[in-house]
Protein backbone atom coordinates (compact mmCIF):
# COMPACT_ATOMS: atom_id res chain seq x y z
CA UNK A 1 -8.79 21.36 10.09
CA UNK A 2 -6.44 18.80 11.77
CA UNK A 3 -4.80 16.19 10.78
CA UNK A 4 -3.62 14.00 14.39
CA UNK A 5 -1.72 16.90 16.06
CA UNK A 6 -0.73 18.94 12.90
CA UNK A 7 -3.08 22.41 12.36
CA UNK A 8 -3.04 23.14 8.83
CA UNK A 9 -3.12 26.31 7.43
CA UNK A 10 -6.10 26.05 5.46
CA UNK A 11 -8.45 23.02 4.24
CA UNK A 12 -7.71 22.68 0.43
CA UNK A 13 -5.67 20.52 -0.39
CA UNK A 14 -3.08 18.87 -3.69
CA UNK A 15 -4.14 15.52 -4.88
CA UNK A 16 -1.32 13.11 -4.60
CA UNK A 17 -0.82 12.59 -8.49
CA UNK A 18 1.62 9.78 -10.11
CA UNK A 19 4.14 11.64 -12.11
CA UNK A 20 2.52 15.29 -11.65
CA UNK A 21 3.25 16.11 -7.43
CA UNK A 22 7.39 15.65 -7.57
CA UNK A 23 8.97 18.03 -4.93
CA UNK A 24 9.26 21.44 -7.83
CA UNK A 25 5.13 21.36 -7.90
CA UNK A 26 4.13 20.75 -4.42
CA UNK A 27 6.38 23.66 -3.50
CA UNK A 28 5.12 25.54 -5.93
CA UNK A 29 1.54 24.51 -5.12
CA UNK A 30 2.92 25.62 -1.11
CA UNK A 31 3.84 28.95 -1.85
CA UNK A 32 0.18 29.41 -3.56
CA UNK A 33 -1.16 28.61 -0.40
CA UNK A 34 -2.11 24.83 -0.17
CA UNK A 35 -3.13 24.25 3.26
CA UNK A 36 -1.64 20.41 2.80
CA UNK A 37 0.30 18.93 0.07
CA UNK A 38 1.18 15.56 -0.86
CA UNK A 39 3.72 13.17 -2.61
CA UNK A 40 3.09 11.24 -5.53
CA UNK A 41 2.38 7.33 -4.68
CA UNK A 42 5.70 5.63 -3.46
CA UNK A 43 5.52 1.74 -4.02
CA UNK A 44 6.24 -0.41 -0.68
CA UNK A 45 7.95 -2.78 -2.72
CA UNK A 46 10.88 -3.91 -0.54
CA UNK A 47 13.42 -4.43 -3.29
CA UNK A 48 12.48 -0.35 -4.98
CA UNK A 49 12.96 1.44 -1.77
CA UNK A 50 16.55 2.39 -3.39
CA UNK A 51 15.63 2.79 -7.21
CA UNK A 52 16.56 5.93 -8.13
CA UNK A 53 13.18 6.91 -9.24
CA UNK A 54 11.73 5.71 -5.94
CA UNK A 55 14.56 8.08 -3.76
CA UNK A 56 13.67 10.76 -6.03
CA UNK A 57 10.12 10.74 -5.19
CA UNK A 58 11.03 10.19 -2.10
CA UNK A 59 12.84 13.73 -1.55
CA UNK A 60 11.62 15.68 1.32
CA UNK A 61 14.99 17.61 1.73
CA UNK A 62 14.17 21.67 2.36
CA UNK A 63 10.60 21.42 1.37
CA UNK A 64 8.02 23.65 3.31
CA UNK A 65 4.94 22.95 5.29
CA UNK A 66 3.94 19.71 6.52
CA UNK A 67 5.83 16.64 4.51
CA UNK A 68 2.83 14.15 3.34
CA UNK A 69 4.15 10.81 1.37
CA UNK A 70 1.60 8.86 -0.28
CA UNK A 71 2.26 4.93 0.14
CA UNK A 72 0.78 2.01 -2.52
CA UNK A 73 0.96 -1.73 -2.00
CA UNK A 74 -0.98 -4.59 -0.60
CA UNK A 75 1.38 -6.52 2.04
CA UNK A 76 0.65 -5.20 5.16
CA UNK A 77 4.36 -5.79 6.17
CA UNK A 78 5.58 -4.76 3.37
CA UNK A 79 3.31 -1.19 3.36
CA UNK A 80 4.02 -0.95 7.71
CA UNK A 81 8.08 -0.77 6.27
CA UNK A 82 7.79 1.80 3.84
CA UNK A 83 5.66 3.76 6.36
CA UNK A 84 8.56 3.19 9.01
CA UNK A 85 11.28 4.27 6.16
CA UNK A 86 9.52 7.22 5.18
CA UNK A 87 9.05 8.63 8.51
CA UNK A 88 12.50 7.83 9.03
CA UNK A 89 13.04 9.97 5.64
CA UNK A 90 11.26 13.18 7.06
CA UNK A 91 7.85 12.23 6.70
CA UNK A 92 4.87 13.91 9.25
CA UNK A 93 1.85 12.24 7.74
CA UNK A 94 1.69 9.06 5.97
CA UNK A 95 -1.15 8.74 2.98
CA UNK A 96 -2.23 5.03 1.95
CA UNK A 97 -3.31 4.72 -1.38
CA UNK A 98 -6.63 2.78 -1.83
CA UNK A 99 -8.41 4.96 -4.72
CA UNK A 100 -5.63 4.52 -7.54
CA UNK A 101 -7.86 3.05 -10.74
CA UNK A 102 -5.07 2.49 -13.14
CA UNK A 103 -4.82 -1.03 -14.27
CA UNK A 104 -1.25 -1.45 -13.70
CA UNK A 105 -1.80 -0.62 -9.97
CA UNK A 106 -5.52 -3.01 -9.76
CA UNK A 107 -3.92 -5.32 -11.04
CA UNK A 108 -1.63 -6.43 -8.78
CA UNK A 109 -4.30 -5.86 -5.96
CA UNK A 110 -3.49 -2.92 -4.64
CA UNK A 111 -4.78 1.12 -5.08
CA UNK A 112 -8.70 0.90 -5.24
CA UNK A 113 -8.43 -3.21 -6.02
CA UNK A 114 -8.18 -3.36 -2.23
CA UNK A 115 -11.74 -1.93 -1.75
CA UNK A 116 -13.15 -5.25 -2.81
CA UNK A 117 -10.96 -6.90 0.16
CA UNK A 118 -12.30 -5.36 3.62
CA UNK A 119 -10.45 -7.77 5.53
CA UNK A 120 -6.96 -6.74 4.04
CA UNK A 121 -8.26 -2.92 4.26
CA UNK A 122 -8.11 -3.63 7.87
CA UNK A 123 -4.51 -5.59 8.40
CA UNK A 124 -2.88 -2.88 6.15
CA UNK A 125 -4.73 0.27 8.25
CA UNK A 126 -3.64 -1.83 11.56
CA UNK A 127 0.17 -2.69 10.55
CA UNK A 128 0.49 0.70 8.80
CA UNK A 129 -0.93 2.62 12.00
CA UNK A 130 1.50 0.41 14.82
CA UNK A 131 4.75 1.23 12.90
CA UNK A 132 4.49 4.80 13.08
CA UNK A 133 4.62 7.27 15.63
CA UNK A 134 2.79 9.77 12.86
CA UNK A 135 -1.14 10.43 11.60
CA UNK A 136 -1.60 8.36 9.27
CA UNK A 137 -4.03 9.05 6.29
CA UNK A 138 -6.02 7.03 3.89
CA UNK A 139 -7.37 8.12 0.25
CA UNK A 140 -10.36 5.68 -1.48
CA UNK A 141 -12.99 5.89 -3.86
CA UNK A 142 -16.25 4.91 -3.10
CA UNK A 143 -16.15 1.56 -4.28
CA UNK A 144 -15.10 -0.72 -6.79
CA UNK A 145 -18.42 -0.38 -9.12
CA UNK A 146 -21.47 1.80 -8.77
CA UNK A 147 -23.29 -1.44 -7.78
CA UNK A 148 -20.86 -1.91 -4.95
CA UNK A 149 -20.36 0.77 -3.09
CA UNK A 150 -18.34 0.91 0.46
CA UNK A 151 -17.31 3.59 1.48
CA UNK A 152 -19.01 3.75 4.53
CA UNK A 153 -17.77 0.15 5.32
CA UNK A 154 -14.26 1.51 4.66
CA UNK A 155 -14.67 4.31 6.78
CA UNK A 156 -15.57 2.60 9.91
CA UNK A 157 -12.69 0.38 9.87
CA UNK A 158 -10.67 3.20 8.91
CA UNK A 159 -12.33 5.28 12.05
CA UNK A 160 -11.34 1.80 14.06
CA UNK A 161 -7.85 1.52 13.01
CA UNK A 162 -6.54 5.08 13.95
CA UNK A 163 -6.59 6.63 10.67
CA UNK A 164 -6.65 9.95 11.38
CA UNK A 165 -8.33 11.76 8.27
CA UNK A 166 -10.13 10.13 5.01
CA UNK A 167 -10.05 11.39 1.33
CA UNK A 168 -12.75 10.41 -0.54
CA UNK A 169 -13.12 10.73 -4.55
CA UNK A 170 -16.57 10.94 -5.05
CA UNK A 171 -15.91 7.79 -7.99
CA UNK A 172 -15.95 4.43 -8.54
CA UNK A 173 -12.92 2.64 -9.52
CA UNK A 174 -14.81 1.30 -12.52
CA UNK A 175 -15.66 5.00 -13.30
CA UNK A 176 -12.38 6.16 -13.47
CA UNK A 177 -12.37 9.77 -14.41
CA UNK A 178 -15.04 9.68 -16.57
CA UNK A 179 -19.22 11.04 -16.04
CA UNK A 180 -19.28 13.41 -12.91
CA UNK A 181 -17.87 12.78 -9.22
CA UNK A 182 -20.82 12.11 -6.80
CA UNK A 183 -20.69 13.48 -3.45
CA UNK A 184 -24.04 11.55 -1.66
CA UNK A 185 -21.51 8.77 -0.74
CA UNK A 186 -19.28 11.40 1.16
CA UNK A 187 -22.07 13.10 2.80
CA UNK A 188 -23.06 9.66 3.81
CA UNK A 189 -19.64 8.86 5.41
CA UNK A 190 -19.53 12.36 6.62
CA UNK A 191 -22.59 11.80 8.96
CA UNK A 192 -21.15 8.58 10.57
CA UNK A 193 -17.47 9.25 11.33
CA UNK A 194 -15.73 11.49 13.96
CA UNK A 195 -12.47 11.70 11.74
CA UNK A 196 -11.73 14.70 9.41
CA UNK A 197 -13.12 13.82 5.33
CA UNK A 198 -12.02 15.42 2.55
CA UNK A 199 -13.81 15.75 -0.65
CA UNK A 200 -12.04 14.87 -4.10
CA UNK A 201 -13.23 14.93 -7.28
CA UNK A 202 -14.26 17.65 -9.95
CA UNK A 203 -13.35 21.02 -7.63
CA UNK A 204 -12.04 23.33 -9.95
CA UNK A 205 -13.23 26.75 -8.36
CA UNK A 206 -13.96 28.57 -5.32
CA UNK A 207 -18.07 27.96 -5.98
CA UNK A 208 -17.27 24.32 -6.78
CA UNK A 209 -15.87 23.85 -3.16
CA UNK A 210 -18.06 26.21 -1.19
CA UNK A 211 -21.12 23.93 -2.89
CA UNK A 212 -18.95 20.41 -2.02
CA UNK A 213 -18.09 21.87 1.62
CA UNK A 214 -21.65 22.88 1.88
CA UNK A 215 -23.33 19.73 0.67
CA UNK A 216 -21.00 16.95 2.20
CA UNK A 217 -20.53 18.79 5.28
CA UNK A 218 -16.92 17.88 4.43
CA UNK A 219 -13.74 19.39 6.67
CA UNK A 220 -11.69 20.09 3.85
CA UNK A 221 -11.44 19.60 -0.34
CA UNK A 222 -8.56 17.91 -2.23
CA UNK A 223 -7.55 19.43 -5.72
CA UNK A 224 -6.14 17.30 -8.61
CA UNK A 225 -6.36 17.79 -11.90
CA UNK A 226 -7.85 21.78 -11.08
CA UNK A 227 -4.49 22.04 -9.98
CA UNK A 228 -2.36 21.54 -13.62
CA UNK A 229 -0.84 24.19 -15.17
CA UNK A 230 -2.79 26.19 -12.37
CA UNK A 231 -1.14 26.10 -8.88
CA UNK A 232 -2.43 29.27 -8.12
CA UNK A 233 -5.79 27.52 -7.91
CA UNK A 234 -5.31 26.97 -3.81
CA UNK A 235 -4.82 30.63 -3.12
CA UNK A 236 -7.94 31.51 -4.90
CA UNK A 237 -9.86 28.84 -3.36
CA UNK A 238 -8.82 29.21 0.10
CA UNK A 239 -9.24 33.56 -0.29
CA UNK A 240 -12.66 32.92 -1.06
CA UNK A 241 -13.97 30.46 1.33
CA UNK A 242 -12.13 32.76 3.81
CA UNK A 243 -13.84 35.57 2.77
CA UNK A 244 -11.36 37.57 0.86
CA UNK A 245 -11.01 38.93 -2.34
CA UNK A 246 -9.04 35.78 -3.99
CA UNK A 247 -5.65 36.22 -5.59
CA UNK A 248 -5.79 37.43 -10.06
CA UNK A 249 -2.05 37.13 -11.77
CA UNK A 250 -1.68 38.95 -14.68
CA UNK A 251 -0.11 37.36 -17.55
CA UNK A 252 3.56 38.51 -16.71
CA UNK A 253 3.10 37.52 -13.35
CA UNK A 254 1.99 34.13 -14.72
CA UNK A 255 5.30 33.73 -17.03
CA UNK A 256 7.18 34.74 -14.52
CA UNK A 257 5.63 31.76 -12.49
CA UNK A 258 6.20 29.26 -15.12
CA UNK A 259 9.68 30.01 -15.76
CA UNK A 260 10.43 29.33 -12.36
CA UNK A 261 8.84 25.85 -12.47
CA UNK A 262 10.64 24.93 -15.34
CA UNK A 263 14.02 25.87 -13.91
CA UNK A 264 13.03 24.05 -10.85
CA UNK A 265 12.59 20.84 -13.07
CA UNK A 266 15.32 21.40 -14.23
CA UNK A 267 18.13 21.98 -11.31
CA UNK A 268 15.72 18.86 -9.26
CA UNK A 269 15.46 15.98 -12.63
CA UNK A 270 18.80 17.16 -14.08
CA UNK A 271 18.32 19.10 -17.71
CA UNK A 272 18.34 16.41 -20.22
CA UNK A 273 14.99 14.78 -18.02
CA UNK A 274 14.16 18.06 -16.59
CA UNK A 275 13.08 19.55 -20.49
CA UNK A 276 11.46 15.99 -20.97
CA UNK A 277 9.11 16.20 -17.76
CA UNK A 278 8.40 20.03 -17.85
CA UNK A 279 6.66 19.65 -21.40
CA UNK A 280 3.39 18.04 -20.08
CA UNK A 281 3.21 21.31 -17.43
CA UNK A 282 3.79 23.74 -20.36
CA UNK A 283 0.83 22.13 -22.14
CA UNK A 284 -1.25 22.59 -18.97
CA UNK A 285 0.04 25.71 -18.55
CA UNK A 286 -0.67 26.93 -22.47
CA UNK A 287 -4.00 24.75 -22.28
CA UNK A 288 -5.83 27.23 -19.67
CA UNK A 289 -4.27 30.56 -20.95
CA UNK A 290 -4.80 29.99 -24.70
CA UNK A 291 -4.26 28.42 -27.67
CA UNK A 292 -0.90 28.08 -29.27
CA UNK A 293 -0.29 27.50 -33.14
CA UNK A 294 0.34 23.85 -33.83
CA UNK A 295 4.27 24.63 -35.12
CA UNK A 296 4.89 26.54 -31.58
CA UNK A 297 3.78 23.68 -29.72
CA UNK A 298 5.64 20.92 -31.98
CA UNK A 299 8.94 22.98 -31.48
CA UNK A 300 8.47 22.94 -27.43
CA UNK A 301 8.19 18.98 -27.63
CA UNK A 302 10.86 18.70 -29.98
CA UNK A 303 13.47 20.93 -27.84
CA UNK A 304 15.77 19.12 -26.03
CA UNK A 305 17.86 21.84 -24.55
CA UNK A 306 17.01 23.83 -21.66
CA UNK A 307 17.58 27.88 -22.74
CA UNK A 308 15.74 26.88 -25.88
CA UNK A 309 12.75 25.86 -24.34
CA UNK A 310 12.93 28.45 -21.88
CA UNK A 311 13.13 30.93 -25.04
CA UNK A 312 10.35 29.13 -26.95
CA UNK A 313 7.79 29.24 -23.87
CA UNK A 314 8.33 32.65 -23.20
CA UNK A 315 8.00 33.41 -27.04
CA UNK A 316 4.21 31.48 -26.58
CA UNK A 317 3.19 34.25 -24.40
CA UNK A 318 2.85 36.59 -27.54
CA UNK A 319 1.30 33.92 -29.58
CA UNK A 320 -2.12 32.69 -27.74
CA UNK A 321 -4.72 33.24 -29.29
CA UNK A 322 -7.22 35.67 -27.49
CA UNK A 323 -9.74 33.84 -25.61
CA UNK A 324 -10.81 33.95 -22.25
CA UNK A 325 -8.56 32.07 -20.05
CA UNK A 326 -9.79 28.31 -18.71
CA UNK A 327 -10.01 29.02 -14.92
């Protein structure tokens, strides 16, 4: 798997996910072997390039393995700058975002809105493609409805405008994330470009993306939600379509792996955001390996200091309740 002159590693792959792939996870996600790994959306706005938020996202500084940023908008001069300023910010791959279904993001025409507009798909793929001197990557769904699919339309002018690989999420945008990911429409797409595809959508184990490889004829799988409170999901993945025995933590191994993450949050958001942000990853985290008694899981979202959370999450580990852990 290649994407434009970069060989990766292996082909699964993290999801670019609003709020969830900040710089702590995707290097954590890295060091569990994720053969690619990729920012959360960046808006091309003009006037946000220096919001705080948006230079935050934007932090490639130190971070391993090839450097991915995910751009959303729907100017094409306006999405060809922010390509330009992120490549100038350390970027090797640029991702445009054309599968986003949250209403926010439709609404103002851009994310998956823009798969009802194949004539803008083109002038952003074309502007966004000339200002860069890197591959640059494009993520869809496979239509706006079930009745009107086009992927395959997208494809081609994706294929004609340089793009150099294509992540499909085997959804609608009206489908959100609800029913079950299809993955006809990227076997379809599959058999008609020359460009790498990668398969999103419901891969949550090893046998999941063996079957999607197998079926689609795909080059490589993309991991989202799989991936919460689980980065150890790409090492097991990528073991067993290898051919090797895939990676088991043991429990301690497993707190000693969260507490890292949450002093990552930490030392990158600052502590007083840092506790706020790294609550939704302890309840992924507590979500696969057991449940926790109500009061243990109030006092983690009430804590607003960083030792006591610390303290509290490592307390959880004697307090889930004995059930087979959600892999």
């Amino acid at each position: 798997m290649k994407i434009g002159p970069h060989p990766l590693p292996n082909n699964v792959i993290l999801a670019p996910m609003a709020g969830i792939t900040d710089k702590p996870f995707r290097q954590l996600c890295n060091e569990f072997g994720a053969g690619l790994v990729v920012s959360e959306m960046l808006i091309s706005n003009t006037t946000l390039q220096n919001h705080p938020r948006t230079l935050k996202k934007a932090d490639l500084s130190a971070e391993a393995g090839l450097r991915s940023v995910q751009i959303l908008g729907a100017d094409p001069a306006q999405m060809a700058a922010a390509a330009r300023l992120n490549q100038q910010r350390g970027a090797q791959i640029i991702d445009i975002n054309m599968g986003c279904p949250a209403k926010k993001v439709c609404s103002t025409a851009a994310g998956s809105a823009l798969l009802r507009d194949e004539a803008l798909v083109a002038r952003i793929l074309d502007a966004v493609v000339a200002a860069v001197e890197i591959p640059v990557t494009l993520k869809i769904r496979t239509g706006w409805d079930p009745q009107n699919r086009n992927a395959l339309q997208i494809a081609r002018i994706a294929e004609q405008s340089g793009i150099q690989a294509l992540t499909i999420h085997g959804r609608s945008r009206a489908c959100k994330f609800e029913g079950h990911a299809e993955y006809e429409t990227i076997k379809s797409v599959k058999q008609i470009t020359t460009i790498p595809i990668i398969a999103n959508g419901d891969i949550d184990s090893a046998e999941k993306a063996k079957q999607v490889l197998d079926y689609t004829g795909a080059d490589a799988v993309m991991i989202g939600r799989a991936a919460q409170g689980r980065p150890w999901i790409f090492g097991e993945i990528s073991a067993t379509l290898q051919g090797s025995a895939p990676i088991r933590l043991s429990l301690t191994e497993i707190k000693t792996v969260v507490a890292r993450h949450l002093e990552n949050l930490y030392s990158f958001y600052g502590k007083d955001t840092g506790v706020r942000i790294a609550r939704k990853h302890i309840g992924w985290y507590f979500d696969r390996l057991g449940a926790l008694p109500a009061a243990q899981k109030a006092a983690i979202n009430r804590a607003q200091d960083t030792k006591l959370q610390l303290n509290l999450v490592d307390a959880s580990f004697n307090l889930i309740s004995p059930r087979a852990p959600r892999w």
